[in-house]
Protein backbone atom coordinates (compact mmCIF):
# COMPACT_ATOMS: atom_id res chain seq x y z
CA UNK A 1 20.60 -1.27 -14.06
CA UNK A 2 17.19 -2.55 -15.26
CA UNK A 3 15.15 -4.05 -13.33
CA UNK A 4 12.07 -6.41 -14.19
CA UNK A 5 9.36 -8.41 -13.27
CA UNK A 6 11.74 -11.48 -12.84
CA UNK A 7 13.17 -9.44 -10.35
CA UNK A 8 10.41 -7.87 -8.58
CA UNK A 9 9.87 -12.01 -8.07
CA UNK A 10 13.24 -13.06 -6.75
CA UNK A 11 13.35 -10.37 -4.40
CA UNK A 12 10.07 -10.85 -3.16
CA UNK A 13 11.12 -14.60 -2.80
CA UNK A 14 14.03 -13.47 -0.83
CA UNK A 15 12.09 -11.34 1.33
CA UNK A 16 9.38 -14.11 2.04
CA UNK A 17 12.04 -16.67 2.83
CA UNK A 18 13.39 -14.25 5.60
CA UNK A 19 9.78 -13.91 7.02
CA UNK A 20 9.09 -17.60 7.10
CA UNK A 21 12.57 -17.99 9.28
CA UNK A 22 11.65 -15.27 11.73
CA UNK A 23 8.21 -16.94 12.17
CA UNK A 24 9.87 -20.57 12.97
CA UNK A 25 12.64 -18.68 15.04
CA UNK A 26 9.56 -17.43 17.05
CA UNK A 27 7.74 -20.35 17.34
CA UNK A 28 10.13 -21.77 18.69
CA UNK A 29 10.75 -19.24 21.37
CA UNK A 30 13.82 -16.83 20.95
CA UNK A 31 16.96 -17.55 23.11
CA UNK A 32 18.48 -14.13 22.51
CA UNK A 33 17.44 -11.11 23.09
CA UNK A 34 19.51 -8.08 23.70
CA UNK A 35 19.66 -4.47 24.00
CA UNK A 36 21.88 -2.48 21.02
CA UNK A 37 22.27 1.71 21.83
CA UNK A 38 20.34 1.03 24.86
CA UNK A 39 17.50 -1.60 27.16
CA UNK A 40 14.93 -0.63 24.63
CA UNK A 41 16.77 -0.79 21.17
CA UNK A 42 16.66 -4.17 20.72
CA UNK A 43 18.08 -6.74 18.70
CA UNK A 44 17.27 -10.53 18.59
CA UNK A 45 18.91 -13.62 17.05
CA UNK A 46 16.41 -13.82 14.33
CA UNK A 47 17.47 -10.30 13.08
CA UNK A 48 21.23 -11.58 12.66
CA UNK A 49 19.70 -14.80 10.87
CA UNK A 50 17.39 -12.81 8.41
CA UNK A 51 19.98 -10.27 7.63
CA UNK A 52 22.14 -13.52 6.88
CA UNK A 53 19.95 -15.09 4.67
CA UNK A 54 19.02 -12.37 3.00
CA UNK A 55 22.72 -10.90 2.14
CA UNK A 56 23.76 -14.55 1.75
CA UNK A 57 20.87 -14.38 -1.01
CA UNK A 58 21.44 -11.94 -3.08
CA UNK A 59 24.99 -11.97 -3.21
CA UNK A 60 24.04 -15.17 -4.93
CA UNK A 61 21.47 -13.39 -7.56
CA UNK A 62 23.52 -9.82 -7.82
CA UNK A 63 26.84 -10.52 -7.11
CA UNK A 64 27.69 -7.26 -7.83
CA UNK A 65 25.47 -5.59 -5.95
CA UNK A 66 26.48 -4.74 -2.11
CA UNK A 67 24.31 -4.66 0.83
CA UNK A 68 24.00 -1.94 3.43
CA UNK A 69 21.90 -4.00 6.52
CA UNK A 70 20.89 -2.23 9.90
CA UNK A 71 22.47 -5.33 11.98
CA UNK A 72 25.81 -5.52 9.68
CA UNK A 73 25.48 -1.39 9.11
CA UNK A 74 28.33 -0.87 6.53
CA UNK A 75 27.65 1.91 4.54
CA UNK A 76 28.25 1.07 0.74
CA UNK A 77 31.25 2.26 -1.58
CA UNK A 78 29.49 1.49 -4.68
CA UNK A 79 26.36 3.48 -7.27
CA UNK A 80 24.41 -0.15 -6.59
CA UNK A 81 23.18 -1.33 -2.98
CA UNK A 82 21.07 -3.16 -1.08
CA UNK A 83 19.02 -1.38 2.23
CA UNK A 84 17.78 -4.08 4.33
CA UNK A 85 15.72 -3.67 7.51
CA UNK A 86 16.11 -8.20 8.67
CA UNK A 87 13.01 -7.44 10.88
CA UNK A 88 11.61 -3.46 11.18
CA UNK A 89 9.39 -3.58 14.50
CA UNK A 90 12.29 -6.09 16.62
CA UNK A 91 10.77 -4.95 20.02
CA UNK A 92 7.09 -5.96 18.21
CA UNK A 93 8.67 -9.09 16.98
CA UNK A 94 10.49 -9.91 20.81
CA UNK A 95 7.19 -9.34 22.28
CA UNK A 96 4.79 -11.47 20.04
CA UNK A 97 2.76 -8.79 18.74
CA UNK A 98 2.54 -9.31 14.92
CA UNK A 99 3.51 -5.89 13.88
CA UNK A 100 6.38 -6.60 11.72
CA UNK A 101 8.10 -6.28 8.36
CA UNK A 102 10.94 -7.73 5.87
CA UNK A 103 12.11 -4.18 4.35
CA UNK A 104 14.08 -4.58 1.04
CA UNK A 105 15.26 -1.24 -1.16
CA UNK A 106 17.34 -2.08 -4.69
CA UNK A 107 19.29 1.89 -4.42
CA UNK A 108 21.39 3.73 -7.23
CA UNK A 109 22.81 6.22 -5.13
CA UNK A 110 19.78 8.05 -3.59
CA UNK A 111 17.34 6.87 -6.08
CA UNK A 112 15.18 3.73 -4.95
CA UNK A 113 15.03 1.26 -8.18
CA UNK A 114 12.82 -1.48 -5.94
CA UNK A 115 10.77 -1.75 -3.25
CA UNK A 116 9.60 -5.08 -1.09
CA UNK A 117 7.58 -4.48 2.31
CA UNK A 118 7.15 -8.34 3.24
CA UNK A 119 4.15 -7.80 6.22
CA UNK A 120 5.37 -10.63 8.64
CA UNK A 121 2.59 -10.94 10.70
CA UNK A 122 -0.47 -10.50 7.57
CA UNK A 123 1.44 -12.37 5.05
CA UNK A 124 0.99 -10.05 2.69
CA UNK A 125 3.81 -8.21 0.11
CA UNK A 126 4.21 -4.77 -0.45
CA UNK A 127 6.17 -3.67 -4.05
CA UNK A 128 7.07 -1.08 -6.05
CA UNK A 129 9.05 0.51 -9.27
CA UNK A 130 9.30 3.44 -10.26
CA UNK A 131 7.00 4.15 -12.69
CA UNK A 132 5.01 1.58 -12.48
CA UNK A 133 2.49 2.06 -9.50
CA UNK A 134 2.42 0.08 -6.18
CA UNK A 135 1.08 -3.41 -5.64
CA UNK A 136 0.31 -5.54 -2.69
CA UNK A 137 0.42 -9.52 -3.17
CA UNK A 138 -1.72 -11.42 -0.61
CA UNK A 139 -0.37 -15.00 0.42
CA UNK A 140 -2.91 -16.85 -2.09
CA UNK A 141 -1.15 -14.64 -5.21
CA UNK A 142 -4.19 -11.86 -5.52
CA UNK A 143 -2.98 -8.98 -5.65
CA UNK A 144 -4.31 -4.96 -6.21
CA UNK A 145 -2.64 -1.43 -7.12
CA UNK A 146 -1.95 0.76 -3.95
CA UNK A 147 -3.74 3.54 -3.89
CA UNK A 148 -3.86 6.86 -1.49
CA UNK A 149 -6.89 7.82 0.36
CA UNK A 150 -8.30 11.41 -0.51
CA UNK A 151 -8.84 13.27 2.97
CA UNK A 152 -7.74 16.78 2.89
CA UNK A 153 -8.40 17.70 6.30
CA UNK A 154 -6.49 16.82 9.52
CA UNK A 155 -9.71 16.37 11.64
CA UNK A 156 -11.06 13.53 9.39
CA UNK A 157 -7.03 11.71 8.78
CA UNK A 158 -5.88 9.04 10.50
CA UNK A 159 -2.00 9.37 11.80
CA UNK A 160 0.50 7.39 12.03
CA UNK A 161 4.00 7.91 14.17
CA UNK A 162 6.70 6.19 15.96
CA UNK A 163 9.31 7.34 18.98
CA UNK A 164 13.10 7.47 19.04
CA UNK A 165 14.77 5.20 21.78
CA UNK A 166 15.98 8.04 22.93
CA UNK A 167 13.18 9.54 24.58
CA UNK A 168 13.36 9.13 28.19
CA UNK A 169 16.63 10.94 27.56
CA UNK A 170 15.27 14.15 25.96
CA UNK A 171 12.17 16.37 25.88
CA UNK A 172 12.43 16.27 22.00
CA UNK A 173 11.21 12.49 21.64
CA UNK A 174 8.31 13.46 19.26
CA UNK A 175 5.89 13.34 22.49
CA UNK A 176 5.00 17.43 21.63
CA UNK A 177 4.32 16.94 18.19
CA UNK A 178 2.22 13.58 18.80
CA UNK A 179 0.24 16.13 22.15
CA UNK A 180 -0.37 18.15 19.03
CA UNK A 181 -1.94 16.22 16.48
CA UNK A 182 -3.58 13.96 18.72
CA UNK A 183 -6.70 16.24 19.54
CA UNK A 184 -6.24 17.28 16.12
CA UNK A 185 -7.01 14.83 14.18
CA UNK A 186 -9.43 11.63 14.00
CA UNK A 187 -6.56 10.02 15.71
CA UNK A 188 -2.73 8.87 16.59
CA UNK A 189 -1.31 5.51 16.19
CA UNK A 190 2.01 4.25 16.95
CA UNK A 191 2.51 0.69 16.46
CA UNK A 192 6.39 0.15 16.05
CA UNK A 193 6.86 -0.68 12.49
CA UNK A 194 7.84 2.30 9.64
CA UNK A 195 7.77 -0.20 6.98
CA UNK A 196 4.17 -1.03 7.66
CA UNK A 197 3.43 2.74 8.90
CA UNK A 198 4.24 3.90 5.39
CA UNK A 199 2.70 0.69 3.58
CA UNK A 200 -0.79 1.93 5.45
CA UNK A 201 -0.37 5.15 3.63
CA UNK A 202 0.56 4.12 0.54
CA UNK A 203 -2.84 1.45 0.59
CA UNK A 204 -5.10 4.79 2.11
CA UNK A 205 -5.58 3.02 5.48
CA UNK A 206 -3.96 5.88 7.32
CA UNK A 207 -3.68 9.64 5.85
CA UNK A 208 -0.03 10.48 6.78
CA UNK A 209 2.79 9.37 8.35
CA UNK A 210 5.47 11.43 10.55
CA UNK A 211 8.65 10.31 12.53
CA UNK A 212 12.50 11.35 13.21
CA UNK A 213 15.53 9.22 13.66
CA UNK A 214 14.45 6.75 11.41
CA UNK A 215 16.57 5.04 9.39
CA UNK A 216 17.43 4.24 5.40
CA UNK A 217 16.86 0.57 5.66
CA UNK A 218 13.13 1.70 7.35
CA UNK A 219 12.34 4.36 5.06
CA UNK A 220 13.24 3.68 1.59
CA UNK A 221 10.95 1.00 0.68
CA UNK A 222 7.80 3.03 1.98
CA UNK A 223 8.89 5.98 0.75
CA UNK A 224 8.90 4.77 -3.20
CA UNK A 225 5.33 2.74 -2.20
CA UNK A 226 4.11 6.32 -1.34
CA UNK A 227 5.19 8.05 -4.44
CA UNK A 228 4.40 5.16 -6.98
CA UNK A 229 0.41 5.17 -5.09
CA UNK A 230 0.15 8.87 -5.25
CA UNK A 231 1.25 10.42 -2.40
CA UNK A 232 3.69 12.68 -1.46
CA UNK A 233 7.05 11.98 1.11
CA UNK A 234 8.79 15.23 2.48
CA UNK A 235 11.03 15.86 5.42
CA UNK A 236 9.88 18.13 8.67
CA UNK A 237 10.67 21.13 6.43
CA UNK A 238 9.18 20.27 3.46
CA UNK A 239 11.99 19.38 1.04
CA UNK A 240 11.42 16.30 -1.01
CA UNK A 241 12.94 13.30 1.26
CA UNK A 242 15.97 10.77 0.53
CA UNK A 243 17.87 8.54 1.99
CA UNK A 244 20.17 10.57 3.88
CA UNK A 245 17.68 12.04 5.81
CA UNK A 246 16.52 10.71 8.99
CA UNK A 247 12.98 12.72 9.33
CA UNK A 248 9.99 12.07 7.37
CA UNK A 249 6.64 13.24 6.53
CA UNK A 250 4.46 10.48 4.44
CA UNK A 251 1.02 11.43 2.88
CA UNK A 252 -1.65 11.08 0.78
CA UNK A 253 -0.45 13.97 -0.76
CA UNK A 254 -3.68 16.17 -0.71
CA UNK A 255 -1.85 20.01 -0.24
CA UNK A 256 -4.37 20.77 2.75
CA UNK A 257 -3.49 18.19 4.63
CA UNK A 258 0.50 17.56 3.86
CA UNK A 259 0.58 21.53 4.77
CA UNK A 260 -1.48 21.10 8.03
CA UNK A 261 0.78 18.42 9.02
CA UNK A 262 4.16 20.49 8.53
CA UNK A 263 2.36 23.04 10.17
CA UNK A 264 1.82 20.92 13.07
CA UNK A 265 5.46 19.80 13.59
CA UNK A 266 6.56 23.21 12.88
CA UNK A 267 4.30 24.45 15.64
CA UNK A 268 4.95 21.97 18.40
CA UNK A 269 8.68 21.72 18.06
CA UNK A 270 8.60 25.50 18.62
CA UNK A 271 7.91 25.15 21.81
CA UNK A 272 10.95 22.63 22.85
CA UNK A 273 13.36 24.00 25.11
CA UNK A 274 16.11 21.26 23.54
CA UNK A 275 16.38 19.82 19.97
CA UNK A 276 17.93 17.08 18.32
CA UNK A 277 17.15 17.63 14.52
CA UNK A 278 18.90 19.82 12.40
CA UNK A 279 16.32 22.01 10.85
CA UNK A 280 16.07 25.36 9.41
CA UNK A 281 14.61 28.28 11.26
């Protein structure tokens, strides 16, 4: 399946059209709100409208293309899908904070042949192909190549994480390897949003990235961003990541520093007494 610039365009289009109906359904104050796997995991109505308009979409432009959503999540029978995150960073989105992304991945199997990270609350577009670099698009049409940052040491990188909704349940809720890195490194943020997480990487505003039970529909987009803007995306134990894994670690790709950061996980989840990631000795 080849895919251009026409449509690197329509997708974007799609992906902006979702974000401008999220951003009326909030001004208008949500009348839905709801917990999924638990009172934290939340989902809203504007979730179940984006993921509407969005499969509604691009059924229209690819109707041969099927569409694997986090609300509807039905895994695909077919080489060609769509993973769609409606909103990555609900609880931001419930809340008002402006933390939030449209995540769209074009897939052949395991290999990401598009990428669209539509930044809600900046208004600005995050794309890639393979091959062919990363952009971002600012709402007045400028637009510049992505590009890693070059810090090779964990003192001087900025971090960036999330936390499972499971973690008042366990003690492995990432809290030892974030206690780890935090006085490690120029500092720790975790603001609710992989999409935009791994955008920040891929534009050298943060250094690395690092999370666990995370998602396709949240990781595939970023994950291509990162590659196409020169960095590298591993899981915990430093095989190359895809889709079917739900661990990540997202850098700039500088050895030093994607080594100090495996090192760091490896060292803090050796002291859990209980895990919940299937990972080699």
């Amino acid at each position: 399946m080849h895919i251009g610039q026409q449509d690197v365009e329509m997708v974007i289009g799609v992906a902006r059209s979702a974000g401008d109906l999220v951003r009326r359904m909030r001004r208008r104050g949500l009348t839905a709100v709801r917990g999924k796997a638990n009172e934290i995991d939340l989902v809203t109505e504007a979730d179940l409208a984006s993921e509407s308009l969005i499969r509604q979409t691009l059924a229209r432009l690819y109707p041969s293309v099927v569409l694997w959503g986090e609300e509807s999540n039905e895994p695909p029978d077919a080489p060609y899908f769509w993973l769609v995150d409606p909103i990555d960073g609900t609880v931001n989105y419930a809340r008002g904070l402006g933390y939030t992304a449209v995540n769209i991945a074009l897939q052949e199997s395991d290999r990401t042949l598009l990428a669209v990270t539509y930044s809600i609350g900046e208004d600005l577009v995050y794309y890639a192909r393979p091959g062919e670099g990363a952009m971002v698009r600012e709402g007045n049409g400028q637009e510049r190549r992505l590009k890693v940052n070059n810090i090779n040491r964990l003192r001087n990188a900025l971090l960036s994480t999330g936390f499972p909704y499971h973690r008042a349940e366990s003690a492995d809720n990432n809290a030892a390897e974030f206690a780890y890195f935090m006085p490690r490194s120029t500092g720790v943020r975790a603001m609710g949003s992989a999409a935009l997480d791994l955008a920040h990487v891929a534009a050298g505003v943060t250094a690395a990235y690092w999370e666990a039970w995370v998602n396709p529909w949240d990781l595939a987009p970023g994950a291509l961003l990162v590659r196409e803007a020169g960095g590298q995306v591993t899981t915990y134990d430093g095989r190359e990541w895809n889709v079917g894994d739900n661990h990540v670690v997202a850098s700039n790709g500088q050895p030093a520093l994607h080594a100090a950061v495996l090192e760091g996980i490896r060292v803090a989840r050796a002291q859990l007494t209980e895990t919940r990631l299937a990972l080699p000795a």
